[in-house]
C-alpha atoms as a PDB file:
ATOM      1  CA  UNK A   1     -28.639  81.922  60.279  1.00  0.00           C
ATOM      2  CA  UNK A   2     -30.310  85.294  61.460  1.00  0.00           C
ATOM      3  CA  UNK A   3     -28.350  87.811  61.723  1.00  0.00           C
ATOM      4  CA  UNK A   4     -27.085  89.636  65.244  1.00  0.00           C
ATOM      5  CA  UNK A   5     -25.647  92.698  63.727  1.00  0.00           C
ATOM      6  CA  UNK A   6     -27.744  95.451  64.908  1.00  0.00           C
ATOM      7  CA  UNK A   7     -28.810  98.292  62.500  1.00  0.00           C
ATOM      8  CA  UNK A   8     -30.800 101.781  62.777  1.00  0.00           C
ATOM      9  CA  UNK A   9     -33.872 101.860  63.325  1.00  0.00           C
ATOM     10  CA  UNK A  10     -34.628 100.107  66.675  1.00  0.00           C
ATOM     11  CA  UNK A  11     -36.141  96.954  67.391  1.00  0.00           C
ATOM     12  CA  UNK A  12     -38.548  97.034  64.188  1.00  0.00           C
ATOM     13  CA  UNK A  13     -35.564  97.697  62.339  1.00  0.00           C
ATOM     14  CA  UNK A  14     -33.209  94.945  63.728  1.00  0.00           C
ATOM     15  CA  UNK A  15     -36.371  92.533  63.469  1.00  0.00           C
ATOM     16  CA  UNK A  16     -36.413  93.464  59.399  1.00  0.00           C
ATOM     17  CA  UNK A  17     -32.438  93.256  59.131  1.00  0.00           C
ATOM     18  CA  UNK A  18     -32.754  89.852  61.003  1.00  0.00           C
ATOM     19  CA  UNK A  19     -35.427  88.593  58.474  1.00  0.00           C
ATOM     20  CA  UNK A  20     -34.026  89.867  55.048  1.00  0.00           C
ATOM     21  CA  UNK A  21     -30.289  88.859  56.518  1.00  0.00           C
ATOM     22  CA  UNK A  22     -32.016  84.986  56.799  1.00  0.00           C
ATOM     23  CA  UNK A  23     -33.792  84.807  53.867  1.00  0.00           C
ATOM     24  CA  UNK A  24     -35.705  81.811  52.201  1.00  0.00           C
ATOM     25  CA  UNK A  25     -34.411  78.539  53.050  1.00  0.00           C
ATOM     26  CA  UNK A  26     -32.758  76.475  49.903  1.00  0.00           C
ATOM     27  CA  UNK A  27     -34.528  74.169  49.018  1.00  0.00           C
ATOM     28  CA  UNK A  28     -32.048  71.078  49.246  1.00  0.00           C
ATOM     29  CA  UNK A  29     -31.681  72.264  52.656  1.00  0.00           C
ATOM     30  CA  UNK A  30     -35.516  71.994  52.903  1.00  0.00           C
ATOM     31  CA  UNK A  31     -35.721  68.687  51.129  1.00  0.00           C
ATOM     32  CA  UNK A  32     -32.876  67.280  53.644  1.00  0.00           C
ATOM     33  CA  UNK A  33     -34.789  68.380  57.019  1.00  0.00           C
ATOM     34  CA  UNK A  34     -37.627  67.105  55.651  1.00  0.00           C
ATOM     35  CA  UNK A  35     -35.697  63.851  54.971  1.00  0.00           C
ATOM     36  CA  UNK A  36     -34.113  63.434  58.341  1.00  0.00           C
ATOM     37  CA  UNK A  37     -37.542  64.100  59.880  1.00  0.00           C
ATOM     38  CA  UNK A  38     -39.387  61.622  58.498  1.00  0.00           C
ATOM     39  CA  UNK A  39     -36.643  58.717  58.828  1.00  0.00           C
ATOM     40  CA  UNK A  40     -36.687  59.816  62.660  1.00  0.00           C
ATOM     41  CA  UNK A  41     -40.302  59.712  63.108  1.00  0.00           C
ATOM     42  CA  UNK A  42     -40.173  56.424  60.836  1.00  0.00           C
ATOM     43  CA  UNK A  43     -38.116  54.879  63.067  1.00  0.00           C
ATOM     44  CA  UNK A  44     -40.056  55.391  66.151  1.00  0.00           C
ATOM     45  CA  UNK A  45     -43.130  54.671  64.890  1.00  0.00           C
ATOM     46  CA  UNK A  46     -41.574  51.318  63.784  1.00  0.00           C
ATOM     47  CA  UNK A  47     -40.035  50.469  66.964  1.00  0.00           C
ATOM     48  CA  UNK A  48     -43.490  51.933  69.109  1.00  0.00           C
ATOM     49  CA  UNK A  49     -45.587  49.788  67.373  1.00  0.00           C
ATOM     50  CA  UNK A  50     -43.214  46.624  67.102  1.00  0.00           C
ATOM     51  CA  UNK A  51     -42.414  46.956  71.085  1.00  0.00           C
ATOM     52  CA  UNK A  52     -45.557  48.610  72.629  1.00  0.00           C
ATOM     53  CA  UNK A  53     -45.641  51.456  74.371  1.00  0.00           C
ATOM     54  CA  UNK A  54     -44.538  49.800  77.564  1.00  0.00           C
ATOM     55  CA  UNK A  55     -41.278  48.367  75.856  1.00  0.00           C
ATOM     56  CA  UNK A  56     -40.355  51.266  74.074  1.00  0.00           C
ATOM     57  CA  UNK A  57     -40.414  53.203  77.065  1.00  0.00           C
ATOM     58  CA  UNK A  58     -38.489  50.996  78.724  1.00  0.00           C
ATOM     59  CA  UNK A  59     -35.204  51.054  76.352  1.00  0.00           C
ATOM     60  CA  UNK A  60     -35.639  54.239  74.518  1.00  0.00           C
ATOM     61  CA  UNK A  61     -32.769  55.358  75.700  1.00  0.00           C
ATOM     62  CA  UNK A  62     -30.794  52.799  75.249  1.00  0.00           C
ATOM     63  CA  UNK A  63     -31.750  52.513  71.294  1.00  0.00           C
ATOM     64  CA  UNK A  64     -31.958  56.004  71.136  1.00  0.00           C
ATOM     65  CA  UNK A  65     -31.166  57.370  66.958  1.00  0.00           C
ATOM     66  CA  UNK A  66     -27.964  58.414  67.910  1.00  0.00           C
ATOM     67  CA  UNK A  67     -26.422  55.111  69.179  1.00  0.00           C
ATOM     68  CA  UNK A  68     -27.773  53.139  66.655  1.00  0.00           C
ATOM     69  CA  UNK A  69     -26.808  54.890  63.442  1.00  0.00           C
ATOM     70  CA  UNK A  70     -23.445  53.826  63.689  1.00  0.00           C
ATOM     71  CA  UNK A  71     -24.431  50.254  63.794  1.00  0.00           C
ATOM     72  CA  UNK A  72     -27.120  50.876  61.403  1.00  0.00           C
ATOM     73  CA  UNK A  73     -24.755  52.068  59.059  1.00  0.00           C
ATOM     74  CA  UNK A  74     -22.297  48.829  59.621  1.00  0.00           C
ATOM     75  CA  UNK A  75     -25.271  46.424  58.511  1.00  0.00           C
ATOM     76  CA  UNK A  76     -26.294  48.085  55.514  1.00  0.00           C
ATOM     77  CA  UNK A  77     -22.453  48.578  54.506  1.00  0.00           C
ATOM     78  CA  UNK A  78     -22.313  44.997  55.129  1.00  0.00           C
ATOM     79  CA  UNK A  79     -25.150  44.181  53.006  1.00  0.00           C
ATOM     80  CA  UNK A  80     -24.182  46.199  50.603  1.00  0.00           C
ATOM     81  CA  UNK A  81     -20.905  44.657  50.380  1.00  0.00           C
ATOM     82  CA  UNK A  82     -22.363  41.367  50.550  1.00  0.00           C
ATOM     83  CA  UNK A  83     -24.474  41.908  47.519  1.00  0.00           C
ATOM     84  CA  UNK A  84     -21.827  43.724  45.116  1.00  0.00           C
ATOM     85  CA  UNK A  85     -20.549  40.347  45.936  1.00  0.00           C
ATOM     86  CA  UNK A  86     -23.078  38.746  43.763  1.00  0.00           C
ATOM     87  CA  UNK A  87     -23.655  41.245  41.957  1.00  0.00           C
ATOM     88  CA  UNK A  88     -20.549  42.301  40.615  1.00  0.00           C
ATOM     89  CA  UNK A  89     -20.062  45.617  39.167  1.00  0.00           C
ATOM     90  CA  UNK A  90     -23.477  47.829  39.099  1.00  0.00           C
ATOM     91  CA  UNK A  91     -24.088  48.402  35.047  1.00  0.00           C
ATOM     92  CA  UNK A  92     -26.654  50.237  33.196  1.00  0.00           C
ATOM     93  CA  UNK A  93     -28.146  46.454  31.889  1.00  0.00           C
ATOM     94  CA  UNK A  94     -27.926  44.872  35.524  1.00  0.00           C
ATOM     95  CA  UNK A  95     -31.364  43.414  36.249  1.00  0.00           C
ATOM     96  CA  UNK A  96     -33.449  45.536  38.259  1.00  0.00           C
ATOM     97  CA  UNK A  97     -34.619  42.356  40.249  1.00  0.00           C
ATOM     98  CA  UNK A  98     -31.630  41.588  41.239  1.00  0.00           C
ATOM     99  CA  UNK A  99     -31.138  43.991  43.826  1.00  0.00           C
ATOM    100  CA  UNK A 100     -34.226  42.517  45.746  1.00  0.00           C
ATOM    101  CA  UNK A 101     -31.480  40.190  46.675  1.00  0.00           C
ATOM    102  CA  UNK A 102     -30.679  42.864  49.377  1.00  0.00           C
ATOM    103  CA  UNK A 103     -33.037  40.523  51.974  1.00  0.00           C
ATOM    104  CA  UNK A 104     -30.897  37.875  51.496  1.00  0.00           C
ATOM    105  CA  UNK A 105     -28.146  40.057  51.955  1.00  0.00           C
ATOM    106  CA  UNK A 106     -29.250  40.786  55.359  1.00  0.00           C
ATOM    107  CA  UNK A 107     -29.415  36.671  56.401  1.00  0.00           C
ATOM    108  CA  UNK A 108     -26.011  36.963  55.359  1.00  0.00           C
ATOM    109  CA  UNK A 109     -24.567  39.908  57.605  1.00  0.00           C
ATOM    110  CA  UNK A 110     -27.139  41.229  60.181  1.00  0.00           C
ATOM    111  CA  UNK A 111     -26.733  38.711  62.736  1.00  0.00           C
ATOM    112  CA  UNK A 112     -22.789  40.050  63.911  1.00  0.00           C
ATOM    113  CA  UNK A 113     -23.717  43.776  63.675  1.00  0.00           C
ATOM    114  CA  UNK A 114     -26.834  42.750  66.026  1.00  0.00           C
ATOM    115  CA  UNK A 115     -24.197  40.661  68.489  1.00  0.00           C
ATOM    116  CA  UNK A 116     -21.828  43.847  68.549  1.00  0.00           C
ATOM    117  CA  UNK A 117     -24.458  45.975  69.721  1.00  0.00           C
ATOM    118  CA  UNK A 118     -25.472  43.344  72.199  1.00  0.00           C
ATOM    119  CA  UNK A 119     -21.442  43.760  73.872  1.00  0.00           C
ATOM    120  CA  UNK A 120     -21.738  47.330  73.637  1.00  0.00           C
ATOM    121  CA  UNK A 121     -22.964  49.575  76.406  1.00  0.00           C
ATOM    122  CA  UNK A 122     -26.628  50.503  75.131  1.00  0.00           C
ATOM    123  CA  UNK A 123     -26.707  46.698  74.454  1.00  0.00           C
ATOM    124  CA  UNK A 124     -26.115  45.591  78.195  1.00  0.00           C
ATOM    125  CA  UNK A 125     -28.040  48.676  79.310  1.00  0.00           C
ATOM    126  CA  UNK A 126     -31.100  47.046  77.141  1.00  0.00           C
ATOM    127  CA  UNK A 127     -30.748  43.836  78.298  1.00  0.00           C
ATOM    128  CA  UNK A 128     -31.060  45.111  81.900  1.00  0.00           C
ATOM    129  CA  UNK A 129     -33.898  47.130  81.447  1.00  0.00           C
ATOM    130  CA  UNK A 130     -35.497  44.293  79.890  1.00  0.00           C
ATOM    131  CA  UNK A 131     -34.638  42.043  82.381  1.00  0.00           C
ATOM    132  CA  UNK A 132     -37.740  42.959  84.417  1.00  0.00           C
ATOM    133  CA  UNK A 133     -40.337  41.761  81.724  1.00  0.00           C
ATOM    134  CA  UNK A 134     -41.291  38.368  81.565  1.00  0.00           C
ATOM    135  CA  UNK A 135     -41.873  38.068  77.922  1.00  0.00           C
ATOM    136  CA  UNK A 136     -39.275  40.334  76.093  1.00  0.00           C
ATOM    137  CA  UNK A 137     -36.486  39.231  74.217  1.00  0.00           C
ATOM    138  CA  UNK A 138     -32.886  41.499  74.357  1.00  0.00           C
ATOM    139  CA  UNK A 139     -31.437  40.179  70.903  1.00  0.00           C
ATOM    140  CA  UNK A 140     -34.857  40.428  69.220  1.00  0.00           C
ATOM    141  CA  UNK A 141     -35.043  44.039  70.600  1.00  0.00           C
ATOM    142  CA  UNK A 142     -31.892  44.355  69.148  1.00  0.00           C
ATOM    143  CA  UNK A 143     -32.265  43.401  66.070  1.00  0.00           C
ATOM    144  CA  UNK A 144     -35.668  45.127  64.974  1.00  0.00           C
ATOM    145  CA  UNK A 145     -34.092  48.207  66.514  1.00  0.00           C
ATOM    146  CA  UNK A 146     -30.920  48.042  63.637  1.00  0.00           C
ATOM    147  CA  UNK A 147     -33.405  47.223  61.011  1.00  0.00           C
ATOM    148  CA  UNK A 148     -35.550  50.266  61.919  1.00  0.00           C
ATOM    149  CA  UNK A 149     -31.988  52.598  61.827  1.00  0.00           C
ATOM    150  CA  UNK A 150     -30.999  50.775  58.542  1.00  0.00           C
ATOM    151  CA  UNK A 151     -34.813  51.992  57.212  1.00  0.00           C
ATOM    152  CA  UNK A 152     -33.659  55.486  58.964  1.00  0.00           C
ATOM    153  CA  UNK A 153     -30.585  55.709  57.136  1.00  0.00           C
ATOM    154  CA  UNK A 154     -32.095  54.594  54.047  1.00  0.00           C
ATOM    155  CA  UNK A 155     -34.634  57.245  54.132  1.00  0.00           C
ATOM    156  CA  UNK A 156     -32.025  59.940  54.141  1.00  0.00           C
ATOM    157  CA  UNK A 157     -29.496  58.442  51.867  1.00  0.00           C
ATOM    158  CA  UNK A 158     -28.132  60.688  48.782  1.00  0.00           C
ATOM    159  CA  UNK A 159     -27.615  59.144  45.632  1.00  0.00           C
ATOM    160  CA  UNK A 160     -23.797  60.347  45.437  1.00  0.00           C
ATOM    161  CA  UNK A 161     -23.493  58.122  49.083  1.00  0.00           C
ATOM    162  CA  UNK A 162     -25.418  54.975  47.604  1.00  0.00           C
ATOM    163  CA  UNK A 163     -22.831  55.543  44.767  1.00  0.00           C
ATOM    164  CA  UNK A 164     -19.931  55.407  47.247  1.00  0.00           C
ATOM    165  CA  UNK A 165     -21.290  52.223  48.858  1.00  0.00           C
ATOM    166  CA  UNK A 166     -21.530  50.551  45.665  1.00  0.00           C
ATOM    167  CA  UNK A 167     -18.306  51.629  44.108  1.00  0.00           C
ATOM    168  CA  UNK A 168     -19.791  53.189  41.504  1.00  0.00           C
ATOM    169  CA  UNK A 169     -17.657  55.302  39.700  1.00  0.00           C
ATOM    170  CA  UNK A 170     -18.382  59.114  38.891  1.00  0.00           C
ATOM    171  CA  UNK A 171     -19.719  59.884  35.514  1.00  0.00           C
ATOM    172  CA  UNK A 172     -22.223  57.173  35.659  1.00  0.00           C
ATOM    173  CA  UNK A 173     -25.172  57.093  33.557  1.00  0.00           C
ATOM    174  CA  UNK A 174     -29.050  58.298  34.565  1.00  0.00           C
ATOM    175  CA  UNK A 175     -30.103  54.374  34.481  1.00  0.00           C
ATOM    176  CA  UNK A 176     -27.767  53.589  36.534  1.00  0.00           C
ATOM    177  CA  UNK A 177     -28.778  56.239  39.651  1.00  0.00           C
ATOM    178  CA  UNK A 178     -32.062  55.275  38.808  1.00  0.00           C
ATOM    179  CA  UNK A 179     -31.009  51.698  39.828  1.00  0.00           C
ATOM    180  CA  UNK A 180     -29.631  52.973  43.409  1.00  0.00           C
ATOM    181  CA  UNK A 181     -32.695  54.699  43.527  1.00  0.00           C
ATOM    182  CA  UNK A 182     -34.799  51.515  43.052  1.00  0.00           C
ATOM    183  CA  UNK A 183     -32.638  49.929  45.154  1.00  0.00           C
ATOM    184  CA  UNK A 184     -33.181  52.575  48.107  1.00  0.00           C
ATOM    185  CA  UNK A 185     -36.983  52.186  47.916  1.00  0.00           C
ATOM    186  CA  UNK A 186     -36.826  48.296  47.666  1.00  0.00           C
ATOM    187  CA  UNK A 187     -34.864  48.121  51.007  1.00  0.00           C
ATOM    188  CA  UNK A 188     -36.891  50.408  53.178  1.00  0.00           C
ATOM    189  CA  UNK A 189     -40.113  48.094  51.853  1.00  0.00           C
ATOM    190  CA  UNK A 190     -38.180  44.697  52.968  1.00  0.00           C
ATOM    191  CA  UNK A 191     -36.822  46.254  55.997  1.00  0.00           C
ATOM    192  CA  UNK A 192     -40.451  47.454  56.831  1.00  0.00           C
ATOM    193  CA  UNK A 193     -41.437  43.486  55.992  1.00  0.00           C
ATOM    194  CA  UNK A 194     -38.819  42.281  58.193  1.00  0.00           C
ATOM    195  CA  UNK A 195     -40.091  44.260  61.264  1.00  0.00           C
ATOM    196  CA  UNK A 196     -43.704  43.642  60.913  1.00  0.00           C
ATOM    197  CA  UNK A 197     -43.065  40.026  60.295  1.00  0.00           C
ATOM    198  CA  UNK A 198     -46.103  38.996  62.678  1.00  0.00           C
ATOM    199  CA  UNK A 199     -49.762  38.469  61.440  1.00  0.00           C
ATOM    200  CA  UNK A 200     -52.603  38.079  63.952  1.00  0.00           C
ATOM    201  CA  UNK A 201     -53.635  34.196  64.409  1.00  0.00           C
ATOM    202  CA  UNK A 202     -56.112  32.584  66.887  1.00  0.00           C
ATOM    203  CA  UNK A 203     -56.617  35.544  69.141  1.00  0.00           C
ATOM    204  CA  UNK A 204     -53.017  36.360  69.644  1.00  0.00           C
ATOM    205  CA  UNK A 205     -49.832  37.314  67.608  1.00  0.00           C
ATOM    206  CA  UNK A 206     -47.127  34.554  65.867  1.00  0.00           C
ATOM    207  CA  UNK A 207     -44.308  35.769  65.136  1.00  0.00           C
ATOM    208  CA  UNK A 208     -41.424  34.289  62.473  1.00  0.00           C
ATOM    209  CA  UNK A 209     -37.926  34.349  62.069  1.00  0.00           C
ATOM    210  CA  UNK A 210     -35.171  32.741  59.890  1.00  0.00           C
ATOM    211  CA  UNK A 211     -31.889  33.430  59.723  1.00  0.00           C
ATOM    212  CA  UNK A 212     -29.112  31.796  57.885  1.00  0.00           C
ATOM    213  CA  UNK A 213     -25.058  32.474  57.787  1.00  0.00           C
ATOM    214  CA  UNK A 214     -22.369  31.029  55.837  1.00  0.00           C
ATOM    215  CA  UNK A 215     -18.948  32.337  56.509  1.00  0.00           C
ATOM    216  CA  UNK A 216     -15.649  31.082  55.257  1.00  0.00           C
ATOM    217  CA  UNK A 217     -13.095  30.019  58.139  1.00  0.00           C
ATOM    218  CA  UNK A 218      -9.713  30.955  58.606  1.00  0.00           C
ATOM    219  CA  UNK A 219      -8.460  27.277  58.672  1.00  0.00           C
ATOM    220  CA  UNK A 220     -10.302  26.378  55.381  1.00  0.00           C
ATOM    221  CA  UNK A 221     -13.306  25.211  54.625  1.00  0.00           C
ATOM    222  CA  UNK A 222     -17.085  26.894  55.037  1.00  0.00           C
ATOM    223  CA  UNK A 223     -19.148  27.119  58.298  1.00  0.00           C
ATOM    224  CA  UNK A 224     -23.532  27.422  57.892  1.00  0.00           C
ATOM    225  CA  UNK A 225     -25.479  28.366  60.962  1.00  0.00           C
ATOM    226  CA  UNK A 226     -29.419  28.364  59.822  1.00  0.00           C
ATOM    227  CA  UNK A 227     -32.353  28.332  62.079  1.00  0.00           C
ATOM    228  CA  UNK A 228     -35.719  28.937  61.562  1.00  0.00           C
ATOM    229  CA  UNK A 229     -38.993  29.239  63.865  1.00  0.00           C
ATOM    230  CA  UNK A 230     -42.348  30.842  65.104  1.00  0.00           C
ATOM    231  CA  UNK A 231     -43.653  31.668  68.568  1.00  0.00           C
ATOM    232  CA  UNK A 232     -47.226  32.395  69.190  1.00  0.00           C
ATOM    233  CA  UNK A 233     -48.510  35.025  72.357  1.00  0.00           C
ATOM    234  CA  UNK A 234     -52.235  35.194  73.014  1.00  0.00           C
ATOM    235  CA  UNK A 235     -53.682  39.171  73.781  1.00  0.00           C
ATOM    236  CA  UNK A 236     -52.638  38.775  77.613  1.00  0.00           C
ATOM    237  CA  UNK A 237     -49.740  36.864  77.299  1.00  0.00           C
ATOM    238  CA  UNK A 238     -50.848  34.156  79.531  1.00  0.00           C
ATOM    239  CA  UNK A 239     -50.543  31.298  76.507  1.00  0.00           C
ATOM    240  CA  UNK A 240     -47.403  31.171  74.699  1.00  0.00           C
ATOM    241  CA  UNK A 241     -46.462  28.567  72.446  1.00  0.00           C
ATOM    242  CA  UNK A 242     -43.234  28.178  69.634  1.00  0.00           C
ATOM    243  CA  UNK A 243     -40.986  26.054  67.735  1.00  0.00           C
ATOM    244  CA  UNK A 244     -37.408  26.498  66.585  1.00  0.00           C
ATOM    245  CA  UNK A 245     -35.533  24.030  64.255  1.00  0.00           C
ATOM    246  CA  UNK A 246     -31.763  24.303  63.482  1.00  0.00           C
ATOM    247  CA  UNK A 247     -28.649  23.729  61.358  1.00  0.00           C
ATOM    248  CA  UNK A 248     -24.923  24.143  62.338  1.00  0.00           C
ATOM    249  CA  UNK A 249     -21.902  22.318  60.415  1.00  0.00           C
ATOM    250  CA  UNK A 250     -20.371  21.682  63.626  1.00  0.00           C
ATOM    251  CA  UNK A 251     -23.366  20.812  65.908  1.00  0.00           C
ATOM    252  CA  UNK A 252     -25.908  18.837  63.300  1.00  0.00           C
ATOM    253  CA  UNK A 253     -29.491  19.322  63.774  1.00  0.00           C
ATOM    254  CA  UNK A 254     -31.354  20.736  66.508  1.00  0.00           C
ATOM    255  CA  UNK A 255     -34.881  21.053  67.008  1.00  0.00           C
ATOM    256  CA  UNK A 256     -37.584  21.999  69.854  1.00  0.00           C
ATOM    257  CA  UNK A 257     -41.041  22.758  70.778  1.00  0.00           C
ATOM    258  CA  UNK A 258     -42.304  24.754  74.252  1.00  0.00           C
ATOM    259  CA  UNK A 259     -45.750  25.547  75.448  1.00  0.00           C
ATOM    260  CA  UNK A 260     -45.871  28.216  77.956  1.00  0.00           C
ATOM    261  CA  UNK A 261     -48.789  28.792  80.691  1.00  0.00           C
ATOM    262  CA  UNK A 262     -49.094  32.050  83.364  1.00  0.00           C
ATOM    263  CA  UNK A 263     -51.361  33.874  85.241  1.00  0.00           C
ATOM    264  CA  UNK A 264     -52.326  37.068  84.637  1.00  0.00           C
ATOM    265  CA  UNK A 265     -50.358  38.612  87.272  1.00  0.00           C
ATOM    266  CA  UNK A 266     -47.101  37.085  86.224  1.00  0.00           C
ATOM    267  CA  UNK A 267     -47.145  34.844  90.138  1.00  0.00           C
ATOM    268  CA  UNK A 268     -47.017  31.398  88.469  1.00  0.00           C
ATOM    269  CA  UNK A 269     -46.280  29.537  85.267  1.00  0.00           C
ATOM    270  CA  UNK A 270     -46.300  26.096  84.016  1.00  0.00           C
ATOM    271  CA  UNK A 271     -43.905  25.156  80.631  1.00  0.00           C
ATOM    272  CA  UNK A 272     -43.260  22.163  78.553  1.00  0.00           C
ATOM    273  CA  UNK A 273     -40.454  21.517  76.149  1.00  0.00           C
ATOM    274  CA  UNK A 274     -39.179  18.817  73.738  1.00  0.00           C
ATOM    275  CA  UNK A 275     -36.898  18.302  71.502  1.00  0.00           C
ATOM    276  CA  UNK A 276     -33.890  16.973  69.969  1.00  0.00           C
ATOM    277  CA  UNK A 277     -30.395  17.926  69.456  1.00  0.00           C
ATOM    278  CA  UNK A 278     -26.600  16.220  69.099  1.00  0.00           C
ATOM    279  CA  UNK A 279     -25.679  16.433  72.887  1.00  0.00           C
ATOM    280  CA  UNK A 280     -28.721  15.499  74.470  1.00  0.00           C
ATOM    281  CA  UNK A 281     -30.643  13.458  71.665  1.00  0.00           C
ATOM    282  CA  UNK A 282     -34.459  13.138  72.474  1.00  0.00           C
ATOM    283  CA  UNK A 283     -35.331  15.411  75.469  1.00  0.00           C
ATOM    284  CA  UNK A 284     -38.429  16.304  77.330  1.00  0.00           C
ATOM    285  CA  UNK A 285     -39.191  18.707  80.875  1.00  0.00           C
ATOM    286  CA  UNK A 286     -41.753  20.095  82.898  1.00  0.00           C
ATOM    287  CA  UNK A 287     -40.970  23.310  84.655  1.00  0.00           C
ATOM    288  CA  UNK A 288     -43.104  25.346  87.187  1.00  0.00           C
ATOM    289  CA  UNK A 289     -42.808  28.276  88.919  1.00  0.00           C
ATOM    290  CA  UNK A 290     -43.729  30.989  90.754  1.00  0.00           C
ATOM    291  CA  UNK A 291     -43.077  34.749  91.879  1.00  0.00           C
ATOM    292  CA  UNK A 292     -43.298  36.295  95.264  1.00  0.00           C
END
């Protein structure tokens, strides 16, 4: 911090006592701005190009950095938790691949940080703003924005705090921060998968998700929720076609297929579904409509 202690010698010399009274900036200090910087501009360039420009704009503010580090930091505490689980204690000789395990980790424990955003205030402030687009989805919004704060996080994260989230005691051996190291650059390349989980196909973009949870119940017993699917958008968005099948201990199997027609202008569309699931069995519609 400059000085603002004035000393002889007028402006020049207040300028000088200013300059030699700030000095060279340490370089952890250095190291850490550069840090936070890049996780910042990390995780708007992964949300920018993930959303569009349009998109973004739209809900910037509502998944602005600073309300969704908290929640960031909930998931990958969660994650982490999840895989000490497996893991046990971190040792010098635990297998390197075995913290690649932190994807599954996520399957495991993203889904309620995601839904408590969604209740929160940026959540239903997202979900309105999004409201006016035709083809955007709140809770997938949602979710790429935690994974892109989790990669934010990541990118800033101190050995000594990995330690701390992985009860690692002090006095721990070079292999071992090594390990939390690896572990630190394996997540950010996962989390990076996770969000640019869509490849190009047939003139448009398909997208893919799967998610699976099993939680232990209060009563007894285990519940498993699992789903997995792909949607496909052409350039314009006027085709849009997907499929979703899934699992739930208490609901069976559940499946179902939609093809999805519109204008360019977003007046009129044409959809078909089918599919199957425990309440309804076999089911098929036709739905049109239009804007004015």
């Amino acid at each position: 911090m400059k000085s603002l202690q004035r000393t002889p010698g007028g402006e020049g010399g207040d300028a000088a006592a200013a300059t030699a009274s700030a000095g060279p900036p340490a370089a952890g200090a250095t190291a850490a701005a550069d840090a936070k910087a890049t996780g910042l501009e990390n995780y708007e360039a992964a949300l920018g190009k993930y959303l569009g420009s349009k998109l973004y704009g739209a809900v910037s503010d509502a998944v602005a950095p600073a309300k969704m580090t908290g929640y960031a930091h909930q998931a990958l505490d969660a994650a982490v938790g999840y895989l000490t689980g497996q893991l046990g204690q971190l040792a010098p000789d635990s297998d390197p691949k075995a913290l690649q395990a932190f994807s599954s980790a996520l399957d495991a424990t993203l889904s309620p940080v995601v839904d408590a955003y969604m209740k929160s205030g940026p959540g239903r402030e997202m979900s309105e703003k999004l409201a006016a687009y035709v083809d955007a989805h709140p809770r997938e919004v949602a979710t790429v924005a935690v994974l892109a704060a989790m990669g934010m996080v990541l990118a800033n994260a101190k050995i000594p705090d990995l330690k701390t989230k992985f009860k690692v005691a002090d006095g721990v051996s070079a292999s071992v921060e090594a390990k939390l190291g690896t572990f630190r650059n394996i997540s950010l390349e996962q989390i990076k998968g996770r969000i640019e989980a869509e490849v190009p196909l047939l003139g448009g973009t398909l997208r893919a998700e799967a998610s699976i949870e099993n939680r232990k119940l209060q009563a007894g017993g285990r519940e498993t929720n699992a789903m997995v699917g792909g949607r496909w958008q052409n350039e314009d968005g006027t085709w849009q076609a997907g499929a979703q099948y899934g699992y739930s201990t208490q609901s069976g199997h559940s499946a179902e297929a939609y093809v999805r027609r519109e204008d360019k202008k977003k007046d009129w569309f044409v959809e078909g579904r089918v599919g199957h699931d425990q309440q309804r069995g076999n089911y098929g519609m036709i739905g049109v409509g239009f804007r004015f």
